[in-house]
N, C-alpha and C. Protein backbone atom coordinates (compact mmCIF):
# COMPACT_ATOMS: atom_id res chain seq x y z
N UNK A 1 188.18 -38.97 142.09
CA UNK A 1 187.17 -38.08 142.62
C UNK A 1 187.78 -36.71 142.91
N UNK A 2 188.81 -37.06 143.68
CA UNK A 2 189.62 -35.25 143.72
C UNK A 2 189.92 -34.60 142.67
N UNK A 3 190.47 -35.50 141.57
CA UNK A 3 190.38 -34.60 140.38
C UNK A 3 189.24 -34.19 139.98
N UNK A 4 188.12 -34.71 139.70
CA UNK A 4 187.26 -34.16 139.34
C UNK A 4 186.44 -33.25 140.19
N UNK A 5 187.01 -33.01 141.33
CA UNK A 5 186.37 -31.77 141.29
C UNK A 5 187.49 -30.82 141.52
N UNK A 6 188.61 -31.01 141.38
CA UNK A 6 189.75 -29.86 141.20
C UNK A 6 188.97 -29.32 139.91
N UNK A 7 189.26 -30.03 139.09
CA UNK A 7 188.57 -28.98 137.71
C UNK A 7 187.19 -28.51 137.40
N UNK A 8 186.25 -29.37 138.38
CA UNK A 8 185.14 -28.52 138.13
C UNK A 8 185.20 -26.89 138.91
N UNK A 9 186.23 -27.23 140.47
CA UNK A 9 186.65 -25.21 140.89
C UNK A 9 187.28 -25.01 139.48
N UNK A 10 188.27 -25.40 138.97
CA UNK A 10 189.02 -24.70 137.78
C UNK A 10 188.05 -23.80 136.90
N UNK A 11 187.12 -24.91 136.57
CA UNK A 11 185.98 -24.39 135.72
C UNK A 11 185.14 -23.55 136.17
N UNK A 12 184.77 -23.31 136.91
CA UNK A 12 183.78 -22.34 137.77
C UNK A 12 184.75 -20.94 137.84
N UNK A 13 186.27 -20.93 138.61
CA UNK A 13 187.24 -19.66 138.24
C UNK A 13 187.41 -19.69 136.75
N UNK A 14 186.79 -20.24 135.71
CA UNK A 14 187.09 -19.79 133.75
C UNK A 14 185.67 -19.01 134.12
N UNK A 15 184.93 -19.65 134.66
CA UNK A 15 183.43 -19.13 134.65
C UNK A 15 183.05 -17.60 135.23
N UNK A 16 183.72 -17.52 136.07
CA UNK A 16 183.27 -16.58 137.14
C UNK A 16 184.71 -15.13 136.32
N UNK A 17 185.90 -15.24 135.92
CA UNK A 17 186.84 -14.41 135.57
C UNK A 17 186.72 -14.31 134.05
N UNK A 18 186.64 -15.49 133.59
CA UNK A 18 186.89 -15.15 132.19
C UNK A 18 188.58 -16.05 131.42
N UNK A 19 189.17 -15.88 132.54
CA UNK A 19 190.42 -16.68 132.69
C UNK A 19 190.53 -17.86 133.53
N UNK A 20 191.46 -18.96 133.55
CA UNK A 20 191.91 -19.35 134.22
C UNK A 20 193.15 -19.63 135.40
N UNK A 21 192.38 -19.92 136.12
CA UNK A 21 193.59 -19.54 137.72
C UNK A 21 194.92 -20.86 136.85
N UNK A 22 195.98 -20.07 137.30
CA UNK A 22 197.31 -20.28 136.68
C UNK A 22 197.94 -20.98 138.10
N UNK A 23 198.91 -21.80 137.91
CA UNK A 23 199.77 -22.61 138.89
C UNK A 23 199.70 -21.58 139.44
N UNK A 24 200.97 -20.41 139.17
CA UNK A 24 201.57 -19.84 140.15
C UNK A 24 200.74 -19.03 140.75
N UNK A 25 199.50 -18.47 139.84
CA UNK A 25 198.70 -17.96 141.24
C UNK A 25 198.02 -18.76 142.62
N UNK A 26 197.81 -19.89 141.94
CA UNK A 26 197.43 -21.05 142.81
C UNK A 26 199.02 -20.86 143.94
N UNK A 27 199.85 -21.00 143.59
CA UNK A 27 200.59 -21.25 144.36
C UNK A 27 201.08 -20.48 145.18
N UNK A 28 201.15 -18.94 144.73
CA UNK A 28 201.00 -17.73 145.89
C UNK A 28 200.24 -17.94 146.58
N UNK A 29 198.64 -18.32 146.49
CA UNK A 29 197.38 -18.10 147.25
C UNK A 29 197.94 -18.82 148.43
N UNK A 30 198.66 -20.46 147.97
CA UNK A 30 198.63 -21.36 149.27
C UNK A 30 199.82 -20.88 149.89
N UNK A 31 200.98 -20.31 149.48
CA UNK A 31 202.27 -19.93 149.85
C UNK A 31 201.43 -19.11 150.90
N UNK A 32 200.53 -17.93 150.58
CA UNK A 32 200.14 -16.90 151.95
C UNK A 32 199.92 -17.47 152.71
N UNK A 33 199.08 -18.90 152.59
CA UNK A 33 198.67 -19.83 153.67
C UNK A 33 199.80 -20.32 154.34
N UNK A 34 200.73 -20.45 153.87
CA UNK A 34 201.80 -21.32 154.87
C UNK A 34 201.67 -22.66 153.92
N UNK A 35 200.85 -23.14 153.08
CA UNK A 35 201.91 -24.03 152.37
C UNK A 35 201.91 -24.14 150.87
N UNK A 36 203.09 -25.44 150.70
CA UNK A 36 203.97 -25.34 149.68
C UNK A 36 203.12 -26.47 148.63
N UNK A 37 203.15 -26.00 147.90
CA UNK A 37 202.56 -27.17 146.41
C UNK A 37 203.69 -26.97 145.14
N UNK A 38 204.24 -27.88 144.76
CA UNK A 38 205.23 -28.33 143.59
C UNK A 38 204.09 -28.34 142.35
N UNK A 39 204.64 -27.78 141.21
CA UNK A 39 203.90 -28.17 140.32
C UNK A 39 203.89 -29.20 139.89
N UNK A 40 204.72 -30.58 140.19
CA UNK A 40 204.20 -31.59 139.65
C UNK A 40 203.18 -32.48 140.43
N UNK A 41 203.00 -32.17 141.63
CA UNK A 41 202.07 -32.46 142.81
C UNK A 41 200.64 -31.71 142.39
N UNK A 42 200.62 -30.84 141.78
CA UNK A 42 199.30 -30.03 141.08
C UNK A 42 198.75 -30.54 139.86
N UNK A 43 199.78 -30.99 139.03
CA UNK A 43 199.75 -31.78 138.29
C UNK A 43 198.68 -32.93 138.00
N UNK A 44 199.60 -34.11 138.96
CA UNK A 44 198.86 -35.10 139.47
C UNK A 44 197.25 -35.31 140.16
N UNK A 45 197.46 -34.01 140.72
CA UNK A 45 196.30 -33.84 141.39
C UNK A 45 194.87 -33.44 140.79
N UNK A 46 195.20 -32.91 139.59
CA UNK A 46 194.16 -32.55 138.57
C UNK A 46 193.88 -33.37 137.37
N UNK A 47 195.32 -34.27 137.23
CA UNK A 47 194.79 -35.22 136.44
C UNK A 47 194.39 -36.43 136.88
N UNK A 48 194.11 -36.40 138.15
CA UNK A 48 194.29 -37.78 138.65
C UNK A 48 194.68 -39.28 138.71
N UNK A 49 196.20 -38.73 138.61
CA UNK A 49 197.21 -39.70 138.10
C UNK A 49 198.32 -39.80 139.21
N UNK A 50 199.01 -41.16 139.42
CA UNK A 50 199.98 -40.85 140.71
C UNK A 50 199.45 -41.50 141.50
N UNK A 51 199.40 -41.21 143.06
CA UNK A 51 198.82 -41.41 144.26
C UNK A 51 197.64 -40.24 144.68
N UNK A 52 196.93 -40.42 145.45
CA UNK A 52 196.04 -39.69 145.76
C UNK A 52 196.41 -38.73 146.56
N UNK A 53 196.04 -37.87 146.64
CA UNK A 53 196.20 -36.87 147.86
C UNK A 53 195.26 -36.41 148.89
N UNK A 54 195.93 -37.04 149.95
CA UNK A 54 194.99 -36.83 151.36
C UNK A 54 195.35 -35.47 151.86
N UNK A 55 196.43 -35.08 151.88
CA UNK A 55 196.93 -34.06 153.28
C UNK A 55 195.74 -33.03 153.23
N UNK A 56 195.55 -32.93 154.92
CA UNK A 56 194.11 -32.51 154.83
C UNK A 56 194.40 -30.94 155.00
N UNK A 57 196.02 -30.34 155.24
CA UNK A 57 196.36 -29.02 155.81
C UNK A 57 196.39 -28.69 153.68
N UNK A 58 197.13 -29.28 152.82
CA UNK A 58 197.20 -28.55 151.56
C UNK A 58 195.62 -28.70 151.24
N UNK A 59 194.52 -29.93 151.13
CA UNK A 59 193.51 -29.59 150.73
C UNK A 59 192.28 -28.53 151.23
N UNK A 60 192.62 -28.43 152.65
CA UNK A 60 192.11 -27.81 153.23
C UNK A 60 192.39 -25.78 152.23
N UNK A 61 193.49 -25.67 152.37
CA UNK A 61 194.22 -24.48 152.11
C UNK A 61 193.68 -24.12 150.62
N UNK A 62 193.37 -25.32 149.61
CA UNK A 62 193.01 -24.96 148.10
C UNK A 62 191.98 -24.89 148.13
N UNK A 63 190.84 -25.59 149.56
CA UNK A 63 189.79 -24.71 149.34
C UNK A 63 189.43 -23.46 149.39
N UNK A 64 190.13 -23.19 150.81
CA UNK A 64 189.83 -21.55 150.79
C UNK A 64 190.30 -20.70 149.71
N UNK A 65 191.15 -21.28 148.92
CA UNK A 65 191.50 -20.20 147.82
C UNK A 65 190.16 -20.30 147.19
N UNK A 66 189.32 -21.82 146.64
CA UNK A 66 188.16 -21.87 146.20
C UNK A 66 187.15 -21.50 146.64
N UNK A 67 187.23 -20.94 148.03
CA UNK A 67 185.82 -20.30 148.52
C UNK A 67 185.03 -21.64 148.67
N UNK A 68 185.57 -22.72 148.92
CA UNK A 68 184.49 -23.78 149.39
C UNK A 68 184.46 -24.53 150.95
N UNK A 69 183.93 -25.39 150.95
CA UNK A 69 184.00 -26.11 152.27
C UNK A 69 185.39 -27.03 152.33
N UNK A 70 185.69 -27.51 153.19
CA UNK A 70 187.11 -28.34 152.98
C UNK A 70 186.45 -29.47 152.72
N UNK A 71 185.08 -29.91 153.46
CA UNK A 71 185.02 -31.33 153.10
C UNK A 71 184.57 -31.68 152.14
N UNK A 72 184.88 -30.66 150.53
CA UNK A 72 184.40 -30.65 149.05
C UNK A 72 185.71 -31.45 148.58
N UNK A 73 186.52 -30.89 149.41
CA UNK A 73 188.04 -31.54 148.47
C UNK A 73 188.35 -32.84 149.41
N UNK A 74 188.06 -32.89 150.77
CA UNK A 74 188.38 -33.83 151.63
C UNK A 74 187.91 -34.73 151.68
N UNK A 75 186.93 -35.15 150.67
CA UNK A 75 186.44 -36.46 150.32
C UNK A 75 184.73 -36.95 150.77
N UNK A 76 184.67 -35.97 151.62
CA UNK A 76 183.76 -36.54 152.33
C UNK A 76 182.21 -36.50 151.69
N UNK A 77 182.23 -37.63 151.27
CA UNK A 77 180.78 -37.93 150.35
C UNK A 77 179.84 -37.36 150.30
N UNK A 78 179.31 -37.31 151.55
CA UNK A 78 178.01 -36.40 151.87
C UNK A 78 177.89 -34.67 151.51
N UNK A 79 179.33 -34.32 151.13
CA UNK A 79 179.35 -33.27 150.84
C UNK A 79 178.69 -32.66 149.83
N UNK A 80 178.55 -33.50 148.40
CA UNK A 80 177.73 -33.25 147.55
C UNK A 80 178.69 -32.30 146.72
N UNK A 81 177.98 -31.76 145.94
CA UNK A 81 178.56 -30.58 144.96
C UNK A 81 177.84 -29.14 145.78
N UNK A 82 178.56 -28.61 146.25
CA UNK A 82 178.25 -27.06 146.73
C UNK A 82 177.26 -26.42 145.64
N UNK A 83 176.55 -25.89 146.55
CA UNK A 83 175.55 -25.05 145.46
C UNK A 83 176.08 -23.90 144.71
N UNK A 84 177.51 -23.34 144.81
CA UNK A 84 178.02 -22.36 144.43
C UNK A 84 178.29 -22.83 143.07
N UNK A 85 179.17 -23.99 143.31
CA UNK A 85 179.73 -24.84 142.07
C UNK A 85 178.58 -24.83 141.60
N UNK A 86 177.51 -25.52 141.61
CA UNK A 86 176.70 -26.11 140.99
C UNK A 86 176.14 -24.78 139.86
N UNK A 87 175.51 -23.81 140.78
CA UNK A 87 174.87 -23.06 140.32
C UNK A 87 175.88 -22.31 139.03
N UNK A 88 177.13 -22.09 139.15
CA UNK A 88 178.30 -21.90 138.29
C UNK A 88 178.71 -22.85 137.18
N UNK A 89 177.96 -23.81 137.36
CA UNK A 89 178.41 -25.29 136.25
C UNK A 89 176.87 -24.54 135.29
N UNK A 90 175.90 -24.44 135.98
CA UNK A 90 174.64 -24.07 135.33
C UNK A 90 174.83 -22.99 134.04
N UNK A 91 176.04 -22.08 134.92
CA UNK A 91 175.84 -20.88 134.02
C UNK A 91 177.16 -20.84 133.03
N UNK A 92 177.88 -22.05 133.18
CA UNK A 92 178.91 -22.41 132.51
C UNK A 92 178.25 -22.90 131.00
N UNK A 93 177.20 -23.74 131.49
CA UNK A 93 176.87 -24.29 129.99
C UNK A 93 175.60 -24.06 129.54
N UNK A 94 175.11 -22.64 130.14
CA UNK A 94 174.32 -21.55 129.28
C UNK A 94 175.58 -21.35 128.51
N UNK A 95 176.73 -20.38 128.68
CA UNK A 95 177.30 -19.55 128.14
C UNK A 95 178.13 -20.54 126.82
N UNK A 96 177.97 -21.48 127.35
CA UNK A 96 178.86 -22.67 126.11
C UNK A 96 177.93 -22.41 125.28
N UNK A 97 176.63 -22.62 125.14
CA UNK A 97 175.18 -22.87 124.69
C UNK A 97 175.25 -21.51 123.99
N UNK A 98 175.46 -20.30 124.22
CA UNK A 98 175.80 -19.16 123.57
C UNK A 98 176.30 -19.06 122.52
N UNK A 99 177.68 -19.56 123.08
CA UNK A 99 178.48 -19.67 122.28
C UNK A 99 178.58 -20.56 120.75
N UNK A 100 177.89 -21.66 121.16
CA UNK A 100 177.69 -22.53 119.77
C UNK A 100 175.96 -21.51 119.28
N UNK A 101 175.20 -21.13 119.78
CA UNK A 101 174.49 -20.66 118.93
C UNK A 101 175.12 -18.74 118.08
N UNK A 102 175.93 -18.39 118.90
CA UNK A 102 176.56 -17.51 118.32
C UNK A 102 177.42 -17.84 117.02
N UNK A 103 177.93 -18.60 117.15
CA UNK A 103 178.83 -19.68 115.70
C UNK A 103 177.68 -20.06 114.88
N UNK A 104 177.43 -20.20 114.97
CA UNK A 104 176.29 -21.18 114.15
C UNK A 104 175.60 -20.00 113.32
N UNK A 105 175.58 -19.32 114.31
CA UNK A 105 174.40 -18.05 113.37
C UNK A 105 175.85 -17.30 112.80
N UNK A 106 176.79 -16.82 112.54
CA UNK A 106 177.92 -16.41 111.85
C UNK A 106 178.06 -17.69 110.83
N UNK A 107 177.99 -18.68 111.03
CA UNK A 107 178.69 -19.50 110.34
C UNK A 107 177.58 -19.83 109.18
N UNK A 108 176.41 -19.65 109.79
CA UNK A 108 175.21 -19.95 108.71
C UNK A 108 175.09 -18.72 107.70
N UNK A 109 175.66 -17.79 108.11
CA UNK A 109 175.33 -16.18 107.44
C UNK A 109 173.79 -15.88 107.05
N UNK A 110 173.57 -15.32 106.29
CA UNK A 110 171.68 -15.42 105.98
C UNK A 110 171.06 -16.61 105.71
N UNK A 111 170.63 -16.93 106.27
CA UNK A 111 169.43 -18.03 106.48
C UNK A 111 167.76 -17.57 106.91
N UNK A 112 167.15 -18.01 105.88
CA UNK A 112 165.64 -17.98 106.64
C UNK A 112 165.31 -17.73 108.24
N UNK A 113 164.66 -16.74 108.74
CA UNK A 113 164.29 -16.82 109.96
C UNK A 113 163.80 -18.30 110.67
N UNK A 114 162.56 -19.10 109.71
CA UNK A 114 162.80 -21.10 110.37
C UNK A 114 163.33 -21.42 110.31
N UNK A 115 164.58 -21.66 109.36
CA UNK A 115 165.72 -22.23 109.60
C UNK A 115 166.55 -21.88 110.97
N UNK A 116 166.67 -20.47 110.96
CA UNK A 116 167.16 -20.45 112.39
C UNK A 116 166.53 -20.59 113.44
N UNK A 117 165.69 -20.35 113.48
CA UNK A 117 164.84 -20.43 114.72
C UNK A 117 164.24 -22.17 114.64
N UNK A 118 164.77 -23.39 113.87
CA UNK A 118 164.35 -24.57 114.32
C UNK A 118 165.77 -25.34 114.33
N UNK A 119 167.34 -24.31 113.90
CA UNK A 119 168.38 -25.17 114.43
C UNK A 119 168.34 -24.42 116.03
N UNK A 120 167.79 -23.32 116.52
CA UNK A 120 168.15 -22.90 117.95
C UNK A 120 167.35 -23.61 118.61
N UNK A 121 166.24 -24.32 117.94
CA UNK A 121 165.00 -25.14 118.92
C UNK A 121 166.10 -26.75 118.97
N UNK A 122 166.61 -27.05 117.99
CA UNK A 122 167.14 -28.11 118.22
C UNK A 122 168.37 -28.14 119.24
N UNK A 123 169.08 -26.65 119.00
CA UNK A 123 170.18 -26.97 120.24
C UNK A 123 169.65 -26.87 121.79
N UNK A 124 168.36 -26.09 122.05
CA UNK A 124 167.95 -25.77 123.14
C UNK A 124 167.73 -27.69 123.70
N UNK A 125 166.83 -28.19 122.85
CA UNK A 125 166.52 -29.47 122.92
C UNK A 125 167.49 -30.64 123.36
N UNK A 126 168.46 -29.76 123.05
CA UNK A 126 169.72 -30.67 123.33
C UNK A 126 170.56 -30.89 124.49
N UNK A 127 170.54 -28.89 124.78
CA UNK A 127 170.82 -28.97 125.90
C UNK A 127 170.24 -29.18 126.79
N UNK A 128 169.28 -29.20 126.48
CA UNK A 128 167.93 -29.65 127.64
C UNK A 128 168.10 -31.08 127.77
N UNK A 129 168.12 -31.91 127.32
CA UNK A 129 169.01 -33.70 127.00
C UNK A 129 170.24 -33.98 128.60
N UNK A 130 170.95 -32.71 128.04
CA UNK A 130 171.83 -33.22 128.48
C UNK A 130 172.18 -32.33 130.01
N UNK A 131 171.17 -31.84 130.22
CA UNK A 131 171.59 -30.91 131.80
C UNK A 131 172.08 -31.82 132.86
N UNK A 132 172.40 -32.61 132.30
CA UNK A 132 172.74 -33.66 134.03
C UNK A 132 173.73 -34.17 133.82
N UNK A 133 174.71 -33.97 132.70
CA UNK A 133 175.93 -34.15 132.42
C UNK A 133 176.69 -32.72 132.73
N UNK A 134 178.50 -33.90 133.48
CA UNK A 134 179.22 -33.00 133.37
C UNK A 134 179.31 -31.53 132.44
N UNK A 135 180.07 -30.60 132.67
CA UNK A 135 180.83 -29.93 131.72
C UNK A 135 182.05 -29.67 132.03
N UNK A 136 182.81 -30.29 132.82
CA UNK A 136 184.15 -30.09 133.36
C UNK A 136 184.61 -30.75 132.66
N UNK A 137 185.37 -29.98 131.24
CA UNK A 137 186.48 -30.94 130.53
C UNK A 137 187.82 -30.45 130.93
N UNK A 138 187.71 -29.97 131.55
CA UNK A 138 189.24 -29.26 131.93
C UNK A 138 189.90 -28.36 130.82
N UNK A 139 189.03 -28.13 129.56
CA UNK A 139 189.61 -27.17 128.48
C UNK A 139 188.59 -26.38 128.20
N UNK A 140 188.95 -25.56 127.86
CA UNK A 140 188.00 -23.67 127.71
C UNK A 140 187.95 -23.90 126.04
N UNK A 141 186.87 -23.16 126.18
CA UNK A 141 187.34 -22.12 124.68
C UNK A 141 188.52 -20.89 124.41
N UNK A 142 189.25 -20.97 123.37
CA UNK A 142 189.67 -19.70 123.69
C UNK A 142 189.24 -18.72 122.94
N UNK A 143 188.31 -18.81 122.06
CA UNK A 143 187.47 -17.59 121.67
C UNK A 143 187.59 -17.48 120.11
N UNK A 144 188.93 -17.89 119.37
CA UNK A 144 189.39 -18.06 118.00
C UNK A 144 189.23 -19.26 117.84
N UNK A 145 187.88 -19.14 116.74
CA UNK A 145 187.01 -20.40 116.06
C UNK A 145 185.68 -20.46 116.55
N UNK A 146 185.91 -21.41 116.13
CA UNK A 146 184.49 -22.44 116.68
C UNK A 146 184.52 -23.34 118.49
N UNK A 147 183.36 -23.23 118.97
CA UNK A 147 183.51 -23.41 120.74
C UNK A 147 184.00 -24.83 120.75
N UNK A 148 184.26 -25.35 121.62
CA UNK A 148 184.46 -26.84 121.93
C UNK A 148 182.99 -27.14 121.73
N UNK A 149 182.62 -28.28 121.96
CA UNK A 149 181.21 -28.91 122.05
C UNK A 149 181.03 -28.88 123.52
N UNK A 150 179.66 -28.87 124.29
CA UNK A 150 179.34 -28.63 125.60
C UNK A 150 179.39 -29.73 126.33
């Protein structure tokens, strides 16, 4: 559970910058705080592999770098998904959704106006399918090629 939502903040900072937050900036942010995170402890923690991590002073500390509540990372159920996240996951996979209709129309080159306009009805359809699924894969696009799938 902590991993998954370490990477859905991950994903929301690809979302919101354009980039992704890097160890060591992660690790300045908490260093200002007063504490210390190893990268193989960051590691673990995002892949959710290892032991779990309770300490409530480091989770506490990676929220505020995330701008969230502590009890998002601290387990506490009732917390739900923050509407910040949420609303940021929303606009995460519009912009995925972009992105494969941006490919698609390059990749199709001239095509009939129905043709395009009933493969964009089919991806809308699709994503419309699937709005209640994740999009936190923990990997981006990086812009050379074709997008990941959403």
């Amino acid at each position: 559970m902590l991993a998954r939502r370490l990477n859905l903040l991950l994903d929301v900072v690809v979302a919101e910058r354009g980039t992704p937050l890097t160890f060591l900036e992660l690790q300045q942010k908490l260093a200002d705080r007063g504490v210390k995170l190893s990268r193989a402890r960051w590691s673990y923690m995002k892949d959710g592999t290892d032991r779990l991590v309770s300490d409530p002073i480091l989770l506490t500390a990676i929220s505020e770098v995330f701008g969230v509540d502590p009890a998002y990372l601290l387990g506490d159920e009732e917390s739900g998904l923050p509407e910040q996240i949420d609303s940021r996951l929303e606009f995460l996979k519009a912009l995925r959704a972009a992105k494969v209709k941006s490919f698609a129309a390059r990749a199709l080159g001239e095509v009939s106006p129905e043709t395009l306009r009933a493969i964009t009805e089919f991806l809308n359809n699709d994503i419309r399918l699937h709005q209640g699924k994740s999009v936190a894969t923990g990997q981006e696009d990086s812009g050379d090629g074709p997008p990941s799938a959403p």
